[in-house]
Protein backbone atom coordinates (compact mmCIF):
# COMPACT_ATOMS: atom_id res chain seq x y z
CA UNK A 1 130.17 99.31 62.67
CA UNK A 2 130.53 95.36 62.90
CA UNK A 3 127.88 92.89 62.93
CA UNK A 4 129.13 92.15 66.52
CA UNK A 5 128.80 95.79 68.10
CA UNK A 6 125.57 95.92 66.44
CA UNK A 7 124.98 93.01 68.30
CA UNK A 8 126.12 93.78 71.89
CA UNK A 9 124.08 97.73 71.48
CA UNK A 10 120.66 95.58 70.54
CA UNK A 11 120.56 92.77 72.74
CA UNK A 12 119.44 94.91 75.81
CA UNK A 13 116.21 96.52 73.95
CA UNK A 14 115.60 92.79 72.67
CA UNK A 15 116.00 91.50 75.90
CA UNK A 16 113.36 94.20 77.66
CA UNK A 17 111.31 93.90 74.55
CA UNK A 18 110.71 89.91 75.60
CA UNK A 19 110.25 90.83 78.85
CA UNK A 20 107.44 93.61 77.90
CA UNK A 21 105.75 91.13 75.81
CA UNK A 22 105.84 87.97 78.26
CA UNK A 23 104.04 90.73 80.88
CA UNK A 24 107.51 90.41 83.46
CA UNK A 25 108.07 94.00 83.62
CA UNK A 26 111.18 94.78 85.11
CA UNK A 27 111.27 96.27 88.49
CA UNK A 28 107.99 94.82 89.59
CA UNK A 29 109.20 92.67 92.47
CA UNK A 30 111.92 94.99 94.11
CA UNK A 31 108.86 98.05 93.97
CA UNK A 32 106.37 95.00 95.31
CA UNK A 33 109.22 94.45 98.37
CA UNK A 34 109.34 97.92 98.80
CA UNK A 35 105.35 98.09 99.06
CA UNK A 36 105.55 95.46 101.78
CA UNK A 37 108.26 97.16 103.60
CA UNK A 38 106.18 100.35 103.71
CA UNK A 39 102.91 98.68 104.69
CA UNK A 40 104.51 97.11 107.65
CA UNK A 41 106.31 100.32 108.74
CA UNK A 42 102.65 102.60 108.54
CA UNK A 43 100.94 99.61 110.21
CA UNK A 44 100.37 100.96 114.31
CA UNK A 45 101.70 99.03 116.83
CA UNK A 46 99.81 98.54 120.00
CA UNK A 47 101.70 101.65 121.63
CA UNK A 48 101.98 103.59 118.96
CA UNK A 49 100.10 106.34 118.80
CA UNK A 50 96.32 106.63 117.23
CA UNK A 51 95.29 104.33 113.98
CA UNK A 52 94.37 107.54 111.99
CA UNK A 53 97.84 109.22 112.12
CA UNK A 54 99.81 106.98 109.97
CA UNK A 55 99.68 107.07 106.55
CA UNK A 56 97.72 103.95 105.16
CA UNK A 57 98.14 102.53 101.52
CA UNK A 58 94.63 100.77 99.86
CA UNK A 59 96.24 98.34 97.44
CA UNK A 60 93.57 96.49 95.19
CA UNK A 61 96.19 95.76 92.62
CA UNK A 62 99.08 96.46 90.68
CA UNK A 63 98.68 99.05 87.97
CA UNK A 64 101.21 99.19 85.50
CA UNK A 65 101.50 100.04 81.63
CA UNK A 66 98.60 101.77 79.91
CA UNK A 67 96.40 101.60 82.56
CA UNK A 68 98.60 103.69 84.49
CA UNK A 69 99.06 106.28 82.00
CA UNK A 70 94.78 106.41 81.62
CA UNK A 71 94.48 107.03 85.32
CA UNK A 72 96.82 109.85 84.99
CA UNK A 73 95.01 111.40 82.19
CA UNK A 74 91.39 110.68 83.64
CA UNK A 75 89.16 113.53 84.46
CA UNK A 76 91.06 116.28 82.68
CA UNK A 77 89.33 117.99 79.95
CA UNK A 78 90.59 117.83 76.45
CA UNK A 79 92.96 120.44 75.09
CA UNK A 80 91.53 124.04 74.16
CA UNK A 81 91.80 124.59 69.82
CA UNK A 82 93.99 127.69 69.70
């Protein structure tokens, strides 16, 4: 393998790696868009139907890395020893 394939296979994973660690994580925007889109589509309009048929989103904030994995995992019990 040459020093420049080496090159052009790792500069992707260096590339996401700098992203990861300046906290841009890719993605964020286009699924923040999305949220937007989604919110404005579930809000009623004034002859729509009733309030409490659509489907509402409560948004506080953005949860992404870790944290997201912990909220997953939260309120299951640990593994049973075999």
């Amino acid at each position: 393998m040459s020093l420049m394939s080496f090159l052009i296979a790792i500069v992707p994973l260096l590339l996401l790696l700098a992203s990861l660690v300046l906290r841009r994580y890719p993605g964020e925007r286009v699924i923040e868009r999305l949220r937007g889109l989604i919110d404005a589509a579930s809000r009623p309009g004034t002859s729509a139907g009733s309030a409490g048929s659509r489907l509402r989103f409560a948004r506080h904030r953005t949860v992404s890395g870790g944290e997201l994995i912990a909220r997953s995992l939260a309120g299951r019990a640990p593994p049973v020893p075999a």
